[in-house]
Protein backbone atom coordinates (compact mmCIF):
# COMPACT_ATOMS: atom_id res chain seq x y z
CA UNK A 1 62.62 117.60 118.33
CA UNK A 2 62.25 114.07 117.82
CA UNK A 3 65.25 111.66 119.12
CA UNK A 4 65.98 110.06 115.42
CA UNK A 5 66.14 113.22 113.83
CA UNK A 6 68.67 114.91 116.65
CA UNK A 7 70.61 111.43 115.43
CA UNK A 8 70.28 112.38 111.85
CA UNK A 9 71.62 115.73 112.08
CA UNK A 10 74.39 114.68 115.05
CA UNK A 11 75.50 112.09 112.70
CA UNK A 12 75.26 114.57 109.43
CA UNK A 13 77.45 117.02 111.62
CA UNK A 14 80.05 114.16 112.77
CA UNK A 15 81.31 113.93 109.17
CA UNK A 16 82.33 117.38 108.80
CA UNK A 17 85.94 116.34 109.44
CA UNK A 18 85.53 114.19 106.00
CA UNK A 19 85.47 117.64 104.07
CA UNK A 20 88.65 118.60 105.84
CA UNK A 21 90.31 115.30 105.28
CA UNK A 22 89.86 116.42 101.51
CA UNK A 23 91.04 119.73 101.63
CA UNK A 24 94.04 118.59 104.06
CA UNK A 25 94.82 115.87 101.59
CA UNK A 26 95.36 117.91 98.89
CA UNK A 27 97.24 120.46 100.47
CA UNK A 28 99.87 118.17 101.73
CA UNK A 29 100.37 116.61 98.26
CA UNK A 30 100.49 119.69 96.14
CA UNK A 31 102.79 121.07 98.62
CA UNK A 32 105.17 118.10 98.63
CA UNK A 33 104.83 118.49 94.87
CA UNK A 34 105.53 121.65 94.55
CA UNK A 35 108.96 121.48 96.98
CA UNK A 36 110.04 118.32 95.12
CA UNK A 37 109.71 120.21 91.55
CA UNK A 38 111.77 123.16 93.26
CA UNK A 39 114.52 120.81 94.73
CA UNK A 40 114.22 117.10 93.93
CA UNK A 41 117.49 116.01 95.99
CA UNK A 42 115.29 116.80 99.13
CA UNK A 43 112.37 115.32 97.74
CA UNK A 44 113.31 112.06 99.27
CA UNK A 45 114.09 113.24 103.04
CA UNK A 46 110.97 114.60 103.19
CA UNK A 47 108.79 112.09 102.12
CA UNK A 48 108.52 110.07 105.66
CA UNK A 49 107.12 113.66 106.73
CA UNK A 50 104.74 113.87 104.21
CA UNK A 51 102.92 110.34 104.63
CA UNK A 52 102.61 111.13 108.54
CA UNK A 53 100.77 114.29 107.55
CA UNK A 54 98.80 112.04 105.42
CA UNK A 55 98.29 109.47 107.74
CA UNK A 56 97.07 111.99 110.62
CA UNK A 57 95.02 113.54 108.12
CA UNK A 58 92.91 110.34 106.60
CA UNK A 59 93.03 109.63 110.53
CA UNK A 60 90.76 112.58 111.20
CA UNK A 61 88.45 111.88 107.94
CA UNK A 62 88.17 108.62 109.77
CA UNK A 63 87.25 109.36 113.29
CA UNK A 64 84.60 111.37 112.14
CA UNK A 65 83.19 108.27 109.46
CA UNK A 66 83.18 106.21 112.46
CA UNK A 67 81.50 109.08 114.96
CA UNK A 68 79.16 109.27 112.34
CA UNK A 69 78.47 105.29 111.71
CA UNK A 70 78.24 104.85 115.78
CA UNK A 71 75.75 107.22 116.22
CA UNK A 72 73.61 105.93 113.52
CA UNK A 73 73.65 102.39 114.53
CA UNK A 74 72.64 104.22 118.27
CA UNK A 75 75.65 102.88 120.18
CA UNK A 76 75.79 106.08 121.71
């Protein structure tokens, strides 16, 4: 196997983590939808909890962009 196309597909691989940035997102939202419909009063104290999970989440969608651009531009 040739060296730039062991790069394509190591860099095609590294942004897996994007499609589970997606999925993640959504689940955290609809979720903190779905308990602030139920019980709006709380809706508030757990919002702080909710944009962590979103921030670790986009964090991992992230790393893997950046894997991905890295390897491409053959730092590694």
């Amino acid at each position: 196997m040739e060296v730039d196309a062991a790069k394509l597909i190591g860099a095609g691989l590294a942004t897996i983590p994007l499609a589970g940035a997606g999925v993640g997102l959504g689940l955290i939202f609809g979720n903190f939808l779905t308990g602030a419909f139920r019980n709006p009063s709380a809706a508030a104290a757990n919002q702080p909890t909710m944009l962590l999970g979103f921030a670790l989440t986009e964090f991992t969608g992230l790393l893997g962009f950046t894997i991905s651009i890295l390897i491409l531009l053959n730092v590694f």
